[in-house]
Structures are given as C-alpha cells and as structure tokens.
PDB file of N, CA and C in Angstrom:
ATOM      1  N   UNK A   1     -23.447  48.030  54.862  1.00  0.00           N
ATOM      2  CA  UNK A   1     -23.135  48.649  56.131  1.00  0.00           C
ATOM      3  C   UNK A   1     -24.408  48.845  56.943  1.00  0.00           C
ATOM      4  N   UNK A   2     -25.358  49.443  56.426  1.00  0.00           N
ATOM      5  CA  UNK A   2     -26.696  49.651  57.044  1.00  0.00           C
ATOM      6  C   UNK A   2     -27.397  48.368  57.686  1.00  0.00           C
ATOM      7  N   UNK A   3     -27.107  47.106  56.861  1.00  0.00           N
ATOM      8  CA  UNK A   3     -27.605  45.953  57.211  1.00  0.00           C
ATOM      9  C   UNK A   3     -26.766  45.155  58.240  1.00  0.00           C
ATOM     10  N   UNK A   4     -25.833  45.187  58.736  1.00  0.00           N
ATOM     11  CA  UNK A   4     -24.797  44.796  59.618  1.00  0.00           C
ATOM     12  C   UNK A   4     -25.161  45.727  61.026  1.00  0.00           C
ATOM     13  N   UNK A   5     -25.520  47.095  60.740  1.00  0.00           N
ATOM     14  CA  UNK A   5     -25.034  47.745  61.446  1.00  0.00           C
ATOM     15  C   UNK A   5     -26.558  48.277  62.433  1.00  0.00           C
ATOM     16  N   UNK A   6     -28.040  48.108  61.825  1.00  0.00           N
ATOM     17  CA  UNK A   6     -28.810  48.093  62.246  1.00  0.00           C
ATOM     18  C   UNK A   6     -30.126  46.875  62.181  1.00  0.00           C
ATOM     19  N   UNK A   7     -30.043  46.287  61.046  1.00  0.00           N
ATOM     20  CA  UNK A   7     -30.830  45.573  61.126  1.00  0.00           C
ATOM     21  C   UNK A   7     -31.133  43.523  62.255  1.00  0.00           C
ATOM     22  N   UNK A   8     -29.577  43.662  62.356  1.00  0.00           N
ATOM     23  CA  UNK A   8     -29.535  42.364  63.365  1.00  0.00           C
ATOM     24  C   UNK A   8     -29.700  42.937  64.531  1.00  0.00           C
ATOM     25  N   UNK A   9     -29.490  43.960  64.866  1.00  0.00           N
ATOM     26  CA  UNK A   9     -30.259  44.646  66.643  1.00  0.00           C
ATOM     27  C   UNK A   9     -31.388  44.363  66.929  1.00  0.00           C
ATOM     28  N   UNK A  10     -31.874  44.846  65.266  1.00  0.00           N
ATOM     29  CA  UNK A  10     -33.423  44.722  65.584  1.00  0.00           C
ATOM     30  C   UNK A  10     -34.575  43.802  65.215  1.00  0.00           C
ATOM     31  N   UNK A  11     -33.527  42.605  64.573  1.00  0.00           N
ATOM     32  CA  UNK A  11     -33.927  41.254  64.452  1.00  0.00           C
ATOM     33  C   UNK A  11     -33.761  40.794  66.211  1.00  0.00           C
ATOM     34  N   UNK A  12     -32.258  41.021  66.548  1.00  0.00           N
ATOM     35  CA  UNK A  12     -32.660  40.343  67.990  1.00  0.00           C
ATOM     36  C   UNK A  12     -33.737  40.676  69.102  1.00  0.00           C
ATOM     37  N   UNK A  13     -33.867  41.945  69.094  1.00  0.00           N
ATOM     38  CA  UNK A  13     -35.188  42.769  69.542  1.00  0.00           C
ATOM     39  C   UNK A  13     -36.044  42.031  69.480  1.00  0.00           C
ATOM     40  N   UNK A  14     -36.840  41.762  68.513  1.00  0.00           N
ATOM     41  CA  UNK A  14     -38.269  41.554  67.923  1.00  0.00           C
ATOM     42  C   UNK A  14     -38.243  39.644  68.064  1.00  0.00           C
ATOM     43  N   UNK A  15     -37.059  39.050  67.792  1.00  0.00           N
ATOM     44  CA  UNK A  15     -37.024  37.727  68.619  1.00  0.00           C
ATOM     45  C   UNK A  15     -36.843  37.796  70.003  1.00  0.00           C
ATOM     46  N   UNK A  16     -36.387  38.387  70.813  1.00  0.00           N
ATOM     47  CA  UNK A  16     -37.070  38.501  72.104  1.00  0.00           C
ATOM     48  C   UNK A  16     -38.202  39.517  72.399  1.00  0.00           C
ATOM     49  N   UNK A  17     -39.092  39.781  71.333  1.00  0.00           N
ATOM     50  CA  UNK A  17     -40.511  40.152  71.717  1.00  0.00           C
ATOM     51  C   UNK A  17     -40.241  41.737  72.508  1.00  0.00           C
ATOM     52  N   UNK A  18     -39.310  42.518  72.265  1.00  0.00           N
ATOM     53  CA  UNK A  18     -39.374  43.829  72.810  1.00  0.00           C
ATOM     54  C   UNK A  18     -39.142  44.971  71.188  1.00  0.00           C
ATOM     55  N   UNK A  19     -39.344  46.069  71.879  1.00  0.00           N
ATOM     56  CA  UNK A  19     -39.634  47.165  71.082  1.00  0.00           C
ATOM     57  C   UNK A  19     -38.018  47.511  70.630  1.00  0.00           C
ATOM     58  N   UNK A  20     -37.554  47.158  69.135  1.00  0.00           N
ATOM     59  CA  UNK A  20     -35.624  47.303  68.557  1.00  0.00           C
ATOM     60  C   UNK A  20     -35.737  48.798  69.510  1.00  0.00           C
ATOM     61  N   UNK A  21     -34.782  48.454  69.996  1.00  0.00           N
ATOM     62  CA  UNK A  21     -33.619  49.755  70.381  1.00  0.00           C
ATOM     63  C   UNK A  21     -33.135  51.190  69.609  1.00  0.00           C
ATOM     64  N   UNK A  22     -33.307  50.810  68.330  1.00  0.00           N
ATOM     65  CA  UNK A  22     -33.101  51.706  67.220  1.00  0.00           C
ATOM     66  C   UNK A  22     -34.049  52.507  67.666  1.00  0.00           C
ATOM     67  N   UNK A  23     -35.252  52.022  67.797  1.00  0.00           N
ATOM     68  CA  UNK A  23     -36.718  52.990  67.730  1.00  0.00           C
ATOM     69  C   UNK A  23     -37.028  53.267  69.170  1.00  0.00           C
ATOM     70  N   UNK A  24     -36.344  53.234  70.246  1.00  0.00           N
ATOM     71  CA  UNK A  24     -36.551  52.866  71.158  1.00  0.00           C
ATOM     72  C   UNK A  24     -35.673  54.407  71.966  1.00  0.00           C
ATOM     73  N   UNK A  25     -34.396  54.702  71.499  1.00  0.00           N
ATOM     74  CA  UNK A  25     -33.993  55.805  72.376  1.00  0.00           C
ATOM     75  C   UNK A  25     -33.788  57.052  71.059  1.00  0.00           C
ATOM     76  N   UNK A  26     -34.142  56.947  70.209  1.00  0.00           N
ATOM     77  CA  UNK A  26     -34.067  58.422  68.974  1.00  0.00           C
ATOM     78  C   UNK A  26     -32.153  58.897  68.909  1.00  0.00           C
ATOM     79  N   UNK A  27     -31.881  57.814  69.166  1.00  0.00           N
ATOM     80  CA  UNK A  27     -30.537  58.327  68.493  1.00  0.00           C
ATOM     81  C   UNK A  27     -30.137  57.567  66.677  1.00  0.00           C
ATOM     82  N   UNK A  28     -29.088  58.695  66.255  1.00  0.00           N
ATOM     83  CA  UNK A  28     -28.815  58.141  64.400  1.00  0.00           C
ATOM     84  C   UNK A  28     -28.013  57.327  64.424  1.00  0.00           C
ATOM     85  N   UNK A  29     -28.319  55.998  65.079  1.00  0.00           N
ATOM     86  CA  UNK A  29     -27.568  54.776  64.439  1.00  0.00           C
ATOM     87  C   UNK A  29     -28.181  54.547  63.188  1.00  0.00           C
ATOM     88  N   UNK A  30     -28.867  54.331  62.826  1.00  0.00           N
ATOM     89  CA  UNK A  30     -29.501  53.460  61.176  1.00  0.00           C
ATOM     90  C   UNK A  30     -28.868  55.222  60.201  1.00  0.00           C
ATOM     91  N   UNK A  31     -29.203  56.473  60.688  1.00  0.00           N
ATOM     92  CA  UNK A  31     -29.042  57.807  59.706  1.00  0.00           C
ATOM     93  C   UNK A  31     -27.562  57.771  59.557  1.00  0.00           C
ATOM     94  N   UNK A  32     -26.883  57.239  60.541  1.00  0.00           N
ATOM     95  CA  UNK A  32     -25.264  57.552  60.726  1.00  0.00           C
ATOM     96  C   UNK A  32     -24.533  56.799  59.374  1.00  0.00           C
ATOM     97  N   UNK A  33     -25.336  55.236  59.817  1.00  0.00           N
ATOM     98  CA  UNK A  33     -24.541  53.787  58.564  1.00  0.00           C
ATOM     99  C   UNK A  33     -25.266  54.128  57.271  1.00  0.00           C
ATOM    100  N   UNK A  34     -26.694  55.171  57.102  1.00  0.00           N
ATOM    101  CA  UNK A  34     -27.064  55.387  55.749  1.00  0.00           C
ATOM    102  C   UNK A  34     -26.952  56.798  55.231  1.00  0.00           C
ATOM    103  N   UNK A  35     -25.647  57.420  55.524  1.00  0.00           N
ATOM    104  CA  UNK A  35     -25.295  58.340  55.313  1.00  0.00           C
ATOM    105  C   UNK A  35     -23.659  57.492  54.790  1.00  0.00           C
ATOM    106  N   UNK A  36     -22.700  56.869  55.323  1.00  0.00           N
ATOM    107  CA  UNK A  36     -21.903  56.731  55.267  1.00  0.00           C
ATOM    108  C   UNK A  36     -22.293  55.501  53.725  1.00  0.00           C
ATOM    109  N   UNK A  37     -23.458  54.606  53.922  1.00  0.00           N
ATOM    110  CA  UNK A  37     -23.494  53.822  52.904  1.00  0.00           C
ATOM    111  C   UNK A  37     -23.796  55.032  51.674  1.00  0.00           C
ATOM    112  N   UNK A  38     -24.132  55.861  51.671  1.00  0.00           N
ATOM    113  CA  UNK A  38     -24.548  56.663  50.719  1.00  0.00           C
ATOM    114  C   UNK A  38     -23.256  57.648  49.843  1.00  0.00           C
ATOM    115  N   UNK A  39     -22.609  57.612  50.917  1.00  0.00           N
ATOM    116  CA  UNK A  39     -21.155  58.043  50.320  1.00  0.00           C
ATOM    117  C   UNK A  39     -20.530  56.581  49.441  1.00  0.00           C
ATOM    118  N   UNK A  40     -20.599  55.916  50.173  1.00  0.00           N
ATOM    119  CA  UNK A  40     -20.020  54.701  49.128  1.00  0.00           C
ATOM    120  C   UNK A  40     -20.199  54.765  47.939  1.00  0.00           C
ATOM    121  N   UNK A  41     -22.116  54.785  47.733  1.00  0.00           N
ATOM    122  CA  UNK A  41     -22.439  54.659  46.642  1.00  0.00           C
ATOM    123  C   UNK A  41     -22.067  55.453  45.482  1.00  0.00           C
ATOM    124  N   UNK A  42     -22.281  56.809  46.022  1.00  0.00           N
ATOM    125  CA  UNK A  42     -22.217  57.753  45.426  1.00  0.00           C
ATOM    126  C   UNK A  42     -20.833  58.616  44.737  1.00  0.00           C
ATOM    127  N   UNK A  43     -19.753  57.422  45.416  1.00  0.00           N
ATOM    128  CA  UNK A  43     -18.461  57.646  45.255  1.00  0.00           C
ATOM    129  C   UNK A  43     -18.120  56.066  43.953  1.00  0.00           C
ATOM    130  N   UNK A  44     -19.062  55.529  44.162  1.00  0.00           N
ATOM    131  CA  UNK A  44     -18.549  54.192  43.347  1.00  0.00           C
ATOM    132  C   UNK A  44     -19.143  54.612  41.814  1.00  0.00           C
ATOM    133  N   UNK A  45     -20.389  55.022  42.006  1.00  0.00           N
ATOM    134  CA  UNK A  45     -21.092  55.701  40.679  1.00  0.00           C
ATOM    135  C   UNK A  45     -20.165  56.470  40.348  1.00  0.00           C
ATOM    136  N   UNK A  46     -19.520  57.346  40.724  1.00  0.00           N
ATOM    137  CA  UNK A  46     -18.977  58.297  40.015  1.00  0.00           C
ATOM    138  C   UNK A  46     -17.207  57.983  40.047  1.00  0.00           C
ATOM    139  N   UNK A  47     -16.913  56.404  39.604  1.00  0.00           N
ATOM    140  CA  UNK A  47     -15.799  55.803  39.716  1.00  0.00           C
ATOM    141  C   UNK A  47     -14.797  56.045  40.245  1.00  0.00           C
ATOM    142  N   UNK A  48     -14.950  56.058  41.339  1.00  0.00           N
ATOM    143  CA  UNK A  48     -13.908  56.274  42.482  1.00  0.00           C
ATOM    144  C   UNK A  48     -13.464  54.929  42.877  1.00  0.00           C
ATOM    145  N   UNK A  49     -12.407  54.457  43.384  1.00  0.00           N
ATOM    146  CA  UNK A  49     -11.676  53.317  43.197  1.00  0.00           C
ATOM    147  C   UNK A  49     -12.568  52.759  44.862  1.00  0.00           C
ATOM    148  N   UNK A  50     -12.918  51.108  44.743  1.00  0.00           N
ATOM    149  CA  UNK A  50     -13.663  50.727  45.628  1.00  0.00           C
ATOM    150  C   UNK A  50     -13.009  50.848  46.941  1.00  0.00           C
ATOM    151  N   UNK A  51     -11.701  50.788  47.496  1.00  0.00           N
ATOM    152  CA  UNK A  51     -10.891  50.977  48.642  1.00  0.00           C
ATOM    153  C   UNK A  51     -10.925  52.656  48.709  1.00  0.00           C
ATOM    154  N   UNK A  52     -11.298  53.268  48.266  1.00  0.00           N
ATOM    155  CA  UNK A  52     -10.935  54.783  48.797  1.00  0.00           C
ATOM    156  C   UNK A  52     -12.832  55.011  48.848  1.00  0.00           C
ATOM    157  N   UNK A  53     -13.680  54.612  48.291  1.00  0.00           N
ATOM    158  CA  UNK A  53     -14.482  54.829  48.436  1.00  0.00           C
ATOM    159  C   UNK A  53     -15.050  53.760  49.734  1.00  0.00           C
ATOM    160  N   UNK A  54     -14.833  52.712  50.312  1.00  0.00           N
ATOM    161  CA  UNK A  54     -15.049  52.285  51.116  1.00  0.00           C
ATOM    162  C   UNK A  54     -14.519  53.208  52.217  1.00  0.00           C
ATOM    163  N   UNK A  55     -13.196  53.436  52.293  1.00  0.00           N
ATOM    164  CA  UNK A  55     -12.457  54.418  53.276  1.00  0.00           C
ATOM    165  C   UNK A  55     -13.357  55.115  53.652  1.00  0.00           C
ATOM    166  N   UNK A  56     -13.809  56.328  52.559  1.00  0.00           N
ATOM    167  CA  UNK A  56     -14.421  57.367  52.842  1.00  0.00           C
ATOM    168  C   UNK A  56     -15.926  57.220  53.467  1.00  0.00           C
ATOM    169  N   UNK A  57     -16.857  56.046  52.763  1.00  0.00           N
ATOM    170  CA  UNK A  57     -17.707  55.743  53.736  1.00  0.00           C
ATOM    171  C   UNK A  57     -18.030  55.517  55.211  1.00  0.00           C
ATOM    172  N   UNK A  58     -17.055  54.932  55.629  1.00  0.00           N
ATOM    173  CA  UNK A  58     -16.351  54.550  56.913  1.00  0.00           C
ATOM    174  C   UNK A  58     -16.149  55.560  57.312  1.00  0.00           C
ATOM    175  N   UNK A  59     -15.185  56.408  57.114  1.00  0.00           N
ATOM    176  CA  UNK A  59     -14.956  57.908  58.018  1.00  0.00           C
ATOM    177  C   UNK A  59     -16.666  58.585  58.186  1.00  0.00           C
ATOM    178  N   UNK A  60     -17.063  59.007  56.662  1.00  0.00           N
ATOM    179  CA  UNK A  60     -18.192  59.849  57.341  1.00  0.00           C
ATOM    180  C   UNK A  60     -19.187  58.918  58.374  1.00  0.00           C
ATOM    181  N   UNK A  61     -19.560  57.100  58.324  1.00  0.00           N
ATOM    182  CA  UNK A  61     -20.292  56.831  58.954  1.00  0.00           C
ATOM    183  C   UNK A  61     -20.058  56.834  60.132  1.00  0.00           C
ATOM    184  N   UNK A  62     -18.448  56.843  60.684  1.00  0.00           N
ATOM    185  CA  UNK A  62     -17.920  56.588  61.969  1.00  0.00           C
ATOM    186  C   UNK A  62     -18.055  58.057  62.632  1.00  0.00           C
ATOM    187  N   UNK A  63     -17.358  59.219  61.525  1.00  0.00           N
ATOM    188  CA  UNK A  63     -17.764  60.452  62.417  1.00  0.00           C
ATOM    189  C   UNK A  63     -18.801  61.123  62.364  1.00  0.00           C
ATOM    190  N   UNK A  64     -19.792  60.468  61.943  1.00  0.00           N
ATOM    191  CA  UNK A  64     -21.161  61.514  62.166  1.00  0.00           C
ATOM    192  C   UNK A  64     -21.677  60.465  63.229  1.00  0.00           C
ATOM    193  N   UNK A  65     -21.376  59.107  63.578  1.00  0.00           N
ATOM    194  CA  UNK A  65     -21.789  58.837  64.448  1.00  0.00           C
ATOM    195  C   UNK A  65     -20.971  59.381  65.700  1.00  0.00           C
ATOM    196  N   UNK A  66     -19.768  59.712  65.662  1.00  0.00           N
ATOM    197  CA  UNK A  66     -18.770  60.158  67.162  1.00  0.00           C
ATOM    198  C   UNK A  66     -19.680  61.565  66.952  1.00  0.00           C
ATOM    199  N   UNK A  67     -19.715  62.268  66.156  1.00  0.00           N
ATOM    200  CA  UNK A  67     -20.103  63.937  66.614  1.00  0.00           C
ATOM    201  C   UNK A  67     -21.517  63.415  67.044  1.00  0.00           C
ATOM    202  N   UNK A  68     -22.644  62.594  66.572  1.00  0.00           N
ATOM    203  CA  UNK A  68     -23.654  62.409  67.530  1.00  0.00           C
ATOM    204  C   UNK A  68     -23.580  62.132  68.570  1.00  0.00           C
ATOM    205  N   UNK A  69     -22.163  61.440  69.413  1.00  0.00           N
ATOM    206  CA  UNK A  69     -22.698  60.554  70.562  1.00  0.00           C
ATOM    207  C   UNK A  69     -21.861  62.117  71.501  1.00  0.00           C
ATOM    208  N   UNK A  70     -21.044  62.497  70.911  1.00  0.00           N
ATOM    209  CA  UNK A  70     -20.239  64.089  71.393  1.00  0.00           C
ATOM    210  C   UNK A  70     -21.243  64.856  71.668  1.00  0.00           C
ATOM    211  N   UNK A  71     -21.863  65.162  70.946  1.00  0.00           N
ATOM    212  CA  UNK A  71     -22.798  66.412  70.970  1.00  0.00           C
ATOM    213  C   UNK A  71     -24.620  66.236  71.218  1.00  0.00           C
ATOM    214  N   UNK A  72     -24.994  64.489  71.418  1.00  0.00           N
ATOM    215  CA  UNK A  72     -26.223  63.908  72.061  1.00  0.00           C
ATOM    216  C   UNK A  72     -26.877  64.856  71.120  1.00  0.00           C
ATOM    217  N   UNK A  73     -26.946  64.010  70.100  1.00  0.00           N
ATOM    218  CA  UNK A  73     -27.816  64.559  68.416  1.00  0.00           C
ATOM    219  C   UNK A  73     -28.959  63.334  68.818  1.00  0.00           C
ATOM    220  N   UNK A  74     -30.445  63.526  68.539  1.00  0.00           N
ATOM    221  CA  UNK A  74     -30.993  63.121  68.843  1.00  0.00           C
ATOM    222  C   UNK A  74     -32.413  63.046  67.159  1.00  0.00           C
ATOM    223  N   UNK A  75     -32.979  62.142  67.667  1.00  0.00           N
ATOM    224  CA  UNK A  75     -33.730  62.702  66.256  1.00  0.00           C
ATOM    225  C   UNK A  75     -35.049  62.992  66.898  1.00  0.00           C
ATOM    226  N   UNK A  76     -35.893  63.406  66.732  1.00  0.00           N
ATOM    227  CA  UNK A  76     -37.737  63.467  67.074  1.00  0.00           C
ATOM    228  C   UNK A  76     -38.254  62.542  66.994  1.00  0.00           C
ATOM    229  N   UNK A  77     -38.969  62.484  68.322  1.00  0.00           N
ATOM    230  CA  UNK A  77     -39.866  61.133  68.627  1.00  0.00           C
ATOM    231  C   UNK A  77     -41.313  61.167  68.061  1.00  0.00           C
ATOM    232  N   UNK A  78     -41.765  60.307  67.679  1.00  0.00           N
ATOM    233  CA  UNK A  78     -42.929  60.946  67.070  1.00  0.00           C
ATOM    234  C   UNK A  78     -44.183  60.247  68.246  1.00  0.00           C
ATOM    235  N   UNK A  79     -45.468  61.208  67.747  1.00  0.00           N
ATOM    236  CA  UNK A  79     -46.779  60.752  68.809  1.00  0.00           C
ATOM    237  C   UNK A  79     -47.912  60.539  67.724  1.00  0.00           C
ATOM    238  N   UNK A  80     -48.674  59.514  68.847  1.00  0.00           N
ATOM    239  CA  UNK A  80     -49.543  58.746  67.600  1.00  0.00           C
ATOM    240  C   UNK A  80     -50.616  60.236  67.206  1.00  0.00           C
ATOM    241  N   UNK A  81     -51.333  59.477  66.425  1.00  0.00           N
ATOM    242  CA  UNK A  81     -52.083  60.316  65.946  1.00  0.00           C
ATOM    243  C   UNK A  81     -53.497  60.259  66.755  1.00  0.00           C
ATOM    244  N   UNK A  82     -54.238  61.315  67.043  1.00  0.00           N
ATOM    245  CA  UNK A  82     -55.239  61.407  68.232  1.00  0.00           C
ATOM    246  C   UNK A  82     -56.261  61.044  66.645  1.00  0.00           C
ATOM    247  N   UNK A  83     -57.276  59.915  67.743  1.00  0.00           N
ATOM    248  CA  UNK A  83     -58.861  59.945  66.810  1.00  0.00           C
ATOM    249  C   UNK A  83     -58.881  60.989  66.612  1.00  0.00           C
TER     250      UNK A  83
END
C-alpha cells in the first residue's frame, strides 16, 4: 500500500526534476498508507484472516487520511541546520 500509494508520485517528481510533492506541502499521505499498512501487518501476524485484515487496513488508511484532509492535519516542516 505504501508503495502504490507514495512512492510513484515521487518517482514521477524526481523524473521531471522537481522537489516529490510528498515533501513538498507537509501533509500524511506516506503516515496515512503506513499506518494503515501497519494494521495489515499487525493483524496478519497475529492471524487474522487476510480479507478482514486487508479490510481493516484500508479503513484505518482511508480514514486517517479523510480526518486529515477534514481537519488540515499537517506535519512539521523542518529547517536546515544553521553553520
């Protein structure tokens, strides 16, 4: 999910020579799909049947991304480091 869901953005980015988008406006697209991939996992380890654990990945990745874009959740931008 994480790899579908952020990393070809920012392959196309970086083949047209600009700064990925991901890193670009501080919103949790990549935190949203590795939160939801993390439920997967963590539901498959602990043998949960692969269709209900896919389900459930999906919900939390879809609604922690809707309550971010609802509520303009943002993450911290960071600044370089001064000599």
């Amino acid at each position: 999910m994480l790899k579908t869901a952020c990393v070809g953005g920012v392959a196309r980015d970086v083949l047209c020579n600009e700064v990925p988008h991901v890193y670009r406006d501080h919103r949790p697209y990549a935190l949203c799909a590795l939160a939801g991939s993390a439920v997967y996992l963590g539901l498959t380890a602990l043998l949960v049947g692969p269709g209900w654990a896919s389900l459930v990945g999906v919900v939390v990745a879809t609604g922690s991304r809707l309550l971010a874009v609802a509520l303009g959740w943002r993450l911290p931008g960071w600044r370089p480091r001064e000599p």
